[in-house]
C-alpha atoms as a PDB file:
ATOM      1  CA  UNK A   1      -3.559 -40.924   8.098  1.00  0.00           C
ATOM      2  CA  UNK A   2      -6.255 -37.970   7.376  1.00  0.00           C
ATOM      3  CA  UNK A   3      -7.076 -35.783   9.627  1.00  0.00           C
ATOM      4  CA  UNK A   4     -10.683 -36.274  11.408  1.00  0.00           C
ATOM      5  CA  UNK A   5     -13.118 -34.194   9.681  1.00  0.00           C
ATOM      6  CA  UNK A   6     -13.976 -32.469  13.279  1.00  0.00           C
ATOM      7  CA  UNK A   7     -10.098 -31.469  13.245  1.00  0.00           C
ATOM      8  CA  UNK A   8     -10.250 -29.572   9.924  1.00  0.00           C
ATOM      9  CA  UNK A   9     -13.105 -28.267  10.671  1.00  0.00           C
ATOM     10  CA  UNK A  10     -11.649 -26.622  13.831  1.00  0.00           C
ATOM     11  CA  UNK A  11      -8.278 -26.102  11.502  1.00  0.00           C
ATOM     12  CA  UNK A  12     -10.664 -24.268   9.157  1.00  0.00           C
ATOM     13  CA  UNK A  13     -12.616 -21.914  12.073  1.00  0.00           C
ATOM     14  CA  UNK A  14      -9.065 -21.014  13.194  1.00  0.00           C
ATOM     15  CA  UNK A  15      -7.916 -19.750  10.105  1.00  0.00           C
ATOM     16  CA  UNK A  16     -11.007 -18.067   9.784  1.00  0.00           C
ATOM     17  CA  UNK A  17     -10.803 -16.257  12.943  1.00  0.00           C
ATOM     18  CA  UNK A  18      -7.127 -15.335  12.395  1.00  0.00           C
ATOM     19  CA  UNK A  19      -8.272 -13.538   8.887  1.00  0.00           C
ATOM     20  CA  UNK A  20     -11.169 -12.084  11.118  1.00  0.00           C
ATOM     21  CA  UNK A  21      -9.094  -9.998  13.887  1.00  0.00           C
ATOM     22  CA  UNK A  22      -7.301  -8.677  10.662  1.00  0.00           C
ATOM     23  CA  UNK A  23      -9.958  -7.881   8.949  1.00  0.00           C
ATOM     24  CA  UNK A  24     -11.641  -5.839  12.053  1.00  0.00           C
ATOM     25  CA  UNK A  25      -7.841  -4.550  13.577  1.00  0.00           C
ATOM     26  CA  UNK A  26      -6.595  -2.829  10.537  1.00  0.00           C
ATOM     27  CA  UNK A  27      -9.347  -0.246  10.106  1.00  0.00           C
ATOM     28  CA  UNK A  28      -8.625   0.591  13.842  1.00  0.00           C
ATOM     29  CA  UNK A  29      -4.946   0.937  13.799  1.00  0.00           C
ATOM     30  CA  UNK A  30      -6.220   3.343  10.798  1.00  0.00           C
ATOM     31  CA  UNK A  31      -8.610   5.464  12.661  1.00  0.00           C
ATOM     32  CA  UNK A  32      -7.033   5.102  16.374  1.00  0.00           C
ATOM     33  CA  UNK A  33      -3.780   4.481  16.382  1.00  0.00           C
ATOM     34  CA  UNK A  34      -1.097   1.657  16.192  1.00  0.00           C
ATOM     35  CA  UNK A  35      -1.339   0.903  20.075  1.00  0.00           C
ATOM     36  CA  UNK A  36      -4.952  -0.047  19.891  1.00  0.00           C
ATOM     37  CA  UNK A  37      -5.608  -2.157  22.803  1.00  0.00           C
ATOM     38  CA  UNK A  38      -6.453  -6.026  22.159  1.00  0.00           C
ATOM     39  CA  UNK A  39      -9.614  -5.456  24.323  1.00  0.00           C
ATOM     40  CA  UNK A  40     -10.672  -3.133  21.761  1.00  0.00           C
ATOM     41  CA  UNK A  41     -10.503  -5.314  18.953  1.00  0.00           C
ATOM     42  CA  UNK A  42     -12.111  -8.061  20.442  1.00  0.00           C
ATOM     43  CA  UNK A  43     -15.282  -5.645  21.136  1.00  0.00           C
ATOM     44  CA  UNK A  44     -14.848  -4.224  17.607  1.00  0.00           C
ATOM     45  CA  UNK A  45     -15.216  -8.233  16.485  1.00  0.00           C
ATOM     46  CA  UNK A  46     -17.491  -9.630  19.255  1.00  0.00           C
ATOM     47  CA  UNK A  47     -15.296 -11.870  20.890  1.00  0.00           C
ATOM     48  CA  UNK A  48     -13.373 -13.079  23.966  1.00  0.00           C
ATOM     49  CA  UNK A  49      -9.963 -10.989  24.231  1.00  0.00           C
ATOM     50  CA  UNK A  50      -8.643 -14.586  24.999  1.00  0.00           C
ATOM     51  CA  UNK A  51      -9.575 -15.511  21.153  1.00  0.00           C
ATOM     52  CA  UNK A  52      -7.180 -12.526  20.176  1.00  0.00           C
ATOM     53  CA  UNK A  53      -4.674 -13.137  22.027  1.00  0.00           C
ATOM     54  CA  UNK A  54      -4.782 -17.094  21.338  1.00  0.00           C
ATOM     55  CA  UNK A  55      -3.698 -15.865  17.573  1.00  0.00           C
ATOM     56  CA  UNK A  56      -1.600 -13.005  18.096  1.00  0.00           C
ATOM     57  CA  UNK A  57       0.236 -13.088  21.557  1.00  0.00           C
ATOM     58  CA  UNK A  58       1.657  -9.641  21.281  1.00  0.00           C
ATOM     59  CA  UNK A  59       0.955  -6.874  19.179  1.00  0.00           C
ATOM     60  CA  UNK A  60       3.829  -7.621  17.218  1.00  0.00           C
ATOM     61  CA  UNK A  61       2.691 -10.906  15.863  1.00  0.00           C
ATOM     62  CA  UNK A  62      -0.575  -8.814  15.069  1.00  0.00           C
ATOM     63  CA  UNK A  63       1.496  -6.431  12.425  1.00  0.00           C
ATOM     64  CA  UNK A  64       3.389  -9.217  11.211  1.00  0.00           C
ATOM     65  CA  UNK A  65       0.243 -11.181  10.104  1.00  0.00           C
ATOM     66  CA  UNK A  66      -1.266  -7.733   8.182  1.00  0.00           C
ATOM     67  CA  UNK A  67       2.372  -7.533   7.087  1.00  0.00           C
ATOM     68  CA  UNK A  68       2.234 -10.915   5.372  1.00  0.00           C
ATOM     69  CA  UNK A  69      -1.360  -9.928   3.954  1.00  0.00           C
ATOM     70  CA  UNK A  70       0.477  -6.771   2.601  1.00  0.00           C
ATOM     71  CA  UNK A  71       2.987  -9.073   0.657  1.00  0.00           C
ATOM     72  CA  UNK A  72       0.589 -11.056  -0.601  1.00  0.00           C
ATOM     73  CA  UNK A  73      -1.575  -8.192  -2.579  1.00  0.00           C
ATOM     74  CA  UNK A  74       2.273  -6.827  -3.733  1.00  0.00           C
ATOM     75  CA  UNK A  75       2.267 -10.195  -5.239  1.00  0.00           C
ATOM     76  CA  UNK A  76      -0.888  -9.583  -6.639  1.00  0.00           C
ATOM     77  CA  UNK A  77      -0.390  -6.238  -7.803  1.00  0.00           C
ATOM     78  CA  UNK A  78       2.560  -7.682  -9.122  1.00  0.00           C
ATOM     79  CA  UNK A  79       1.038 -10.596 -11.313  1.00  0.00           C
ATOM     80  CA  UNK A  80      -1.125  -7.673 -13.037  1.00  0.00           C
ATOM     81  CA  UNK A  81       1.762  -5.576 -13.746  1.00  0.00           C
ATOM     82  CA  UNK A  82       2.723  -8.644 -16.540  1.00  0.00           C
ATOM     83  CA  UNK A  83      -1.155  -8.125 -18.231  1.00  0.00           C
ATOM     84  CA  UNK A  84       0.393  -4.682 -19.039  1.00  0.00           C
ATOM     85  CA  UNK A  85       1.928  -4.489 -22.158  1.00  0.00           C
ATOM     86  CA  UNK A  86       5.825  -3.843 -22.217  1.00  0.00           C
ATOM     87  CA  UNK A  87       6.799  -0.393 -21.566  1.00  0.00           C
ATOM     88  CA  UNK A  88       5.644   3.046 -20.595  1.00  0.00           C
ATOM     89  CA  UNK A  89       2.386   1.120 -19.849  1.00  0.00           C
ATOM     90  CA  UNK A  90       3.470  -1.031 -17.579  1.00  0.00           C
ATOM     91  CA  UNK A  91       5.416   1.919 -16.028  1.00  0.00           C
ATOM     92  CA  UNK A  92       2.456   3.554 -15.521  1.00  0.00           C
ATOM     93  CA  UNK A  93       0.744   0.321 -14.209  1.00  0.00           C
ATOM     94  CA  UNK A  94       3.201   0.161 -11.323  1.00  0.00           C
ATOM     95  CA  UNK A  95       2.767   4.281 -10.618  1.00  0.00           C
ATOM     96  CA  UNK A  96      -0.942   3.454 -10.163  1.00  0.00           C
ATOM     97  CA  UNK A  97      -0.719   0.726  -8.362  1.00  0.00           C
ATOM     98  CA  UNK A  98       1.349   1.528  -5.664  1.00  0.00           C
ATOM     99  CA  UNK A  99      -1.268   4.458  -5.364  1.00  0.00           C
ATOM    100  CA  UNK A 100      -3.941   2.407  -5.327  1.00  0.00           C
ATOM    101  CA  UNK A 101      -2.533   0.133  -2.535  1.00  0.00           C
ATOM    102  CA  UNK A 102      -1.850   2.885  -0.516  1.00  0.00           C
ATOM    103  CA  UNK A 103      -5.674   4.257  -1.225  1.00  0.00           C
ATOM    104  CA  UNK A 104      -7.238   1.128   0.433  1.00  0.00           C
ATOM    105  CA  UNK A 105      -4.579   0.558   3.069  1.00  0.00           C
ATOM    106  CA  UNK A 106      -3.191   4.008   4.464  1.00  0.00           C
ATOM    107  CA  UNK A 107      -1.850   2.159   7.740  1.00  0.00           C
ATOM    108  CA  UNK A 108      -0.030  -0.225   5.483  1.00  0.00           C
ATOM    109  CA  UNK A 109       3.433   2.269   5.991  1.00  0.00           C
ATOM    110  CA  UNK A 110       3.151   2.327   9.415  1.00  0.00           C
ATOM    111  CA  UNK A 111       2.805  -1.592  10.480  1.00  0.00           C
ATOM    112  CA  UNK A 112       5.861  -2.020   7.895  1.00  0.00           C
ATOM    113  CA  UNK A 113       7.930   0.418   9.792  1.00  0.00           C
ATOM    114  CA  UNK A 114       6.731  -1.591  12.910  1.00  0.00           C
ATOM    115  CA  UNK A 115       7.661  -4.955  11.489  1.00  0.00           C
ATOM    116  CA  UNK A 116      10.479  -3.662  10.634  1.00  0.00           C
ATOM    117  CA  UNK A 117      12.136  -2.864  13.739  1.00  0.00           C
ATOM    118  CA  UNK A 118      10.547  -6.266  15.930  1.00  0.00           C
ATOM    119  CA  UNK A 119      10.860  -8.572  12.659  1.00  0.00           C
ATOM    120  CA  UNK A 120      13.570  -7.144  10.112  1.00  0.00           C
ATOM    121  CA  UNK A 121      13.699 -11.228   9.105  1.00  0.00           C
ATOM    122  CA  UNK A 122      10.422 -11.182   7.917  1.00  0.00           C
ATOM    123  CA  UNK A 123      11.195  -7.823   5.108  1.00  0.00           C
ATOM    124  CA  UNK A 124      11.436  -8.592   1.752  1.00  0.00           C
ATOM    125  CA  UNK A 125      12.794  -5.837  -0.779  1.00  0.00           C
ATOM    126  CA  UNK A 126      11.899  -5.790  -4.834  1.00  0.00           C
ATOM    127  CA  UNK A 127       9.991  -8.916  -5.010  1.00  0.00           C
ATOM    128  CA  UNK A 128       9.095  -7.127  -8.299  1.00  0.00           C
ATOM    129  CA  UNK A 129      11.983  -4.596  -9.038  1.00  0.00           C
ATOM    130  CA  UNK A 130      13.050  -6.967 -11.553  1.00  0.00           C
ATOM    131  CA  UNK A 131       9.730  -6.467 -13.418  1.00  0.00           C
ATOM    132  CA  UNK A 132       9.587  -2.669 -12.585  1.00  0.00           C
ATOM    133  CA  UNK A 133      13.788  -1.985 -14.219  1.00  0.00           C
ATOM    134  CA  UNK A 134      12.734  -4.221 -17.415  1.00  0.00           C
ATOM    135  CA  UNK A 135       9.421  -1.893 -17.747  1.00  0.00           C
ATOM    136  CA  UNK A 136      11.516   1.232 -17.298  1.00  0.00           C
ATOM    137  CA  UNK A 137      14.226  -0.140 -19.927  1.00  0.00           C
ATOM    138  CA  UNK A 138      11.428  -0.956 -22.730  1.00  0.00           C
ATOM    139  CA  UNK A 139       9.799   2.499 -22.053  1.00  0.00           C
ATOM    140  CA  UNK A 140      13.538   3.927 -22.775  1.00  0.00           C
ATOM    141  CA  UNK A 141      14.399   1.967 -25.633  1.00  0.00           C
ATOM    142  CA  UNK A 142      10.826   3.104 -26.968  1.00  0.00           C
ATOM    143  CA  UNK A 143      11.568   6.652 -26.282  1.00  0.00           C
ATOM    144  CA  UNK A 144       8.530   6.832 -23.832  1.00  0.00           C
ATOM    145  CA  UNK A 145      10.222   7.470 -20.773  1.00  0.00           C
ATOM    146  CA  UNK A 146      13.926   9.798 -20.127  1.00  0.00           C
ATOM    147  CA  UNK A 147      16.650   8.204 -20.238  1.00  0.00           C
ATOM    148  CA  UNK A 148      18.189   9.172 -16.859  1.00  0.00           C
ATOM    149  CA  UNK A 149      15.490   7.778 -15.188  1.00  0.00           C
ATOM    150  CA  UNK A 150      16.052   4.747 -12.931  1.00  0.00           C
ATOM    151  CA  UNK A 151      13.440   2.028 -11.749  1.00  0.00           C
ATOM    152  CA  UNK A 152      13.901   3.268  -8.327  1.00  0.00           C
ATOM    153  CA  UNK A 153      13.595   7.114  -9.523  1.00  0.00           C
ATOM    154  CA  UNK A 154       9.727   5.603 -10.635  1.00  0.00           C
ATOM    155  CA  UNK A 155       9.268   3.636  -7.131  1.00  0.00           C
ATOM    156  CA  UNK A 156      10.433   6.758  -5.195  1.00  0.00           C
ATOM    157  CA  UNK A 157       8.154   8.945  -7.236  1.00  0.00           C
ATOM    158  CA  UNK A 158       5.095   6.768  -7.035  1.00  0.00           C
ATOM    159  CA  UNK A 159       5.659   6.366  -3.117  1.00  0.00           C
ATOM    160  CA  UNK A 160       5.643  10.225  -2.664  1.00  0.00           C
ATOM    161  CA  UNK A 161       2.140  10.267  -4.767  1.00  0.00           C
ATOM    162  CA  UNK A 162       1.103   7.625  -2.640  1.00  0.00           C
ATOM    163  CA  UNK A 163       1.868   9.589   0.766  1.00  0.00           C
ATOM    164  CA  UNK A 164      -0.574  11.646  -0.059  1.00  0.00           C
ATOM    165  CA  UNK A 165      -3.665   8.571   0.248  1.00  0.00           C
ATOM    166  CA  UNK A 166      -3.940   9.991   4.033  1.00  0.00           C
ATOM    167  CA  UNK A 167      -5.480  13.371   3.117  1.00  0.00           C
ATOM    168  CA  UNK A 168      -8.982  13.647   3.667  1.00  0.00           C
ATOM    169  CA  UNK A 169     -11.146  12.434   0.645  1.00  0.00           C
ATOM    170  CA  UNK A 170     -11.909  15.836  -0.610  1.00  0.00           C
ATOM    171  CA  UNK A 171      -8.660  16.857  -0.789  1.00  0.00           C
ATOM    172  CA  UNK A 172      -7.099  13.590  -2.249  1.00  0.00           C
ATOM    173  CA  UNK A 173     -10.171  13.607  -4.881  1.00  0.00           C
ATOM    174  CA  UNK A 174      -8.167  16.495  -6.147  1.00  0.00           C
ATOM    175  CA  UNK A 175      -4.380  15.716  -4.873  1.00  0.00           C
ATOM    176  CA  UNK A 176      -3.699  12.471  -6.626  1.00  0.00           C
ATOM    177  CA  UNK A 177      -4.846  12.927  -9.878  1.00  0.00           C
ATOM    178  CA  UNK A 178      -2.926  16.150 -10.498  1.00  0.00           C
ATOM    179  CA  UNK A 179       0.291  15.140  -8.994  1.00  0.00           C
ATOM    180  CA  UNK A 180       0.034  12.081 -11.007  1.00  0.00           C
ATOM    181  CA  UNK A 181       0.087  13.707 -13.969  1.00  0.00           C
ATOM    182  CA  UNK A 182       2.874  15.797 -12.761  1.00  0.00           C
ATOM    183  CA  UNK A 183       5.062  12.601 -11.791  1.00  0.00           C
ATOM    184  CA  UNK A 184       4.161  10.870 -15.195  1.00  0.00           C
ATOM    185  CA  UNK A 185       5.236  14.007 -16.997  1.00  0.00           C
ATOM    186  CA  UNK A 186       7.999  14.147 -14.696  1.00  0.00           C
ATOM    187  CA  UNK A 187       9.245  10.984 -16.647  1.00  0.00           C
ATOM    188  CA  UNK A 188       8.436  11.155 -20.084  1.00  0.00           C
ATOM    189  CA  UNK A 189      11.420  12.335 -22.595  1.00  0.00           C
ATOM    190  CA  UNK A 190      12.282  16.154 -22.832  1.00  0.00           C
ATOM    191  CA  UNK A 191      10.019  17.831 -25.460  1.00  0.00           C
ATOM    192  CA  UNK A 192       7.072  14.973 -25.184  1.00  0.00           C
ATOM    193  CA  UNK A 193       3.542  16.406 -25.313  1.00  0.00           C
ATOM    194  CA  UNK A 194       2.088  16.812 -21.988  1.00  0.00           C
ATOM    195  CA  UNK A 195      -1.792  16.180 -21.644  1.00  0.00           C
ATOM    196  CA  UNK A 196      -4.178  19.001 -19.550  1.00  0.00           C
ATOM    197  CA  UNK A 197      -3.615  18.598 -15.710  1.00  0.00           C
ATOM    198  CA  UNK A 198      -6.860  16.230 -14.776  1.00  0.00           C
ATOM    199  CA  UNK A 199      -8.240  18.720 -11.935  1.00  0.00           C
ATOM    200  CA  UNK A 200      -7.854  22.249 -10.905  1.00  0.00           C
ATOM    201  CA  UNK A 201      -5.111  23.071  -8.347  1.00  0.00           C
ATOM    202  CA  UNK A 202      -6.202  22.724  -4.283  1.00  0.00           C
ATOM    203  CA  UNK A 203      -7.105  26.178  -2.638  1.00  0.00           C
ATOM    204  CA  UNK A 204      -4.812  28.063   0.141  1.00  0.00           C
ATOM    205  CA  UNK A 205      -7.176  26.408   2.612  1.00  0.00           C
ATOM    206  CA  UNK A 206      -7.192  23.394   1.364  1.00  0.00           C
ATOM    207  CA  UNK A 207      -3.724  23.440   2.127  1.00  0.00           C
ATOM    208  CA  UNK A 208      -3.576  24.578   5.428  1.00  0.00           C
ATOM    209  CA  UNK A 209      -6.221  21.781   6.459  1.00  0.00           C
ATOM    210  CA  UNK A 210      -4.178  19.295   4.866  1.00  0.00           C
ATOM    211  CA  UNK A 211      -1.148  20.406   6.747  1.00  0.00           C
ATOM    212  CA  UNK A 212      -2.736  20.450  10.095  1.00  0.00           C
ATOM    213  CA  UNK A 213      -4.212  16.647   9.545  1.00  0.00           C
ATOM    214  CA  UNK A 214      -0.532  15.540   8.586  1.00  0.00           C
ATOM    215  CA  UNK A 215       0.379  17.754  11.536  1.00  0.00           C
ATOM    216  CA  UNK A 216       2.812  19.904   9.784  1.00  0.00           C
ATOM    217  CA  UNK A 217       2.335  23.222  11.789  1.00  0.00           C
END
């Protein structure tokens, strides 16, 4: 038997409300801190703490559901790797996107770590590392990319660019693009022409505030 309309309805404002406290928690645990109180993110959203907790009982559960949203734009990021045609494209497809992703969600390393340690069930590795090691191959076979160079060499390379999305915006205006033209020439074939470095190199202060925000020294 269907369900009463007045019970998807309520189905449908839960769900809503779930993808809500999400939507309003992340860019906290960004700008204060993974132990954000639940009060605080039911006065960020406007409701009850009760209507929080009611979806996520701990803040565990709370990670786990970004988490899960996490996976789902890897999938996505993913599906548009295959629009790429074979090769040192698509290599450089996955090297952008997993800068990208890091770009719009700079807290996304730290919940992972968390959900790692209170859900290790819930981690999935190379959902597309598959995809990524076929890429690499073509891009070898076409002479586009070294031949020592692994699929994981490219995911370790891009992850290090992608560190780098939690430097202030000034800085990472400059960062990113030049040290992703230093990974991508990093992995083309000995002797390959290397295109002008996209933007001039930061300054000695630059690099000392960057250092202090990462709280290096």
């Amino acid at each position: 038997m269907p369900a009463p309309s007045g019970t998807r309805a309520r189905r449908r404002d839960a769900v809503q409300n779930r993808e809500r406290i999400l939507d309003h928690a992340e860019p906290l645990l960004e700008a204060e801190g993974l132990e954000v109180g639940f009060h605080r993110i039911a006065q960020e959203l406007g409701v009850g703490v009760g209507t929080v907790y009611r979806h996520f009982p701990d803040r565990d559960a709370l990670f786990l559901g970004l988490y899960e949203r996490y996976l789902e734009r890897i999938d996505e990021l993913g599906e548009q790797l295959l629009t790429h045609p074979e090769g040192m494209p698509r290599v450089v497809a996955f090297v952008d996107g997993t800068i990208a992703f890091s770009v719009h969600r700079p807290v996304a390393r730290r919940v992972s770590a968390r959900v790692r340690q209170a859900h290790p069930e819930a981690v999935t590795v190379g959902r597309w590392a598959d995809e990524v090691a076929a890429a690499v191959r073509a891009a070898q076979d076409a002479g586009e990319l070294r031949g020592d160079a692994t699929a994981t060499d490219v995911a370790v390379l891009a992850g290090m660019v992608a560190d780098l999305a939690t430097v202030d915006e000034a800085q990472r205006s400059l960062l990113l693009p030049r040290m992703r033209a230093f990974v991508l020439d990093a992995l083309r074939p000995t002797g390959s022409e290397r295109p002008p470095l996209p933007t001039g190199p930061l300054s000695v202060s630059d690099i000392t505030a960057m250092a202090h925000q990462q709280g290096r020294v």
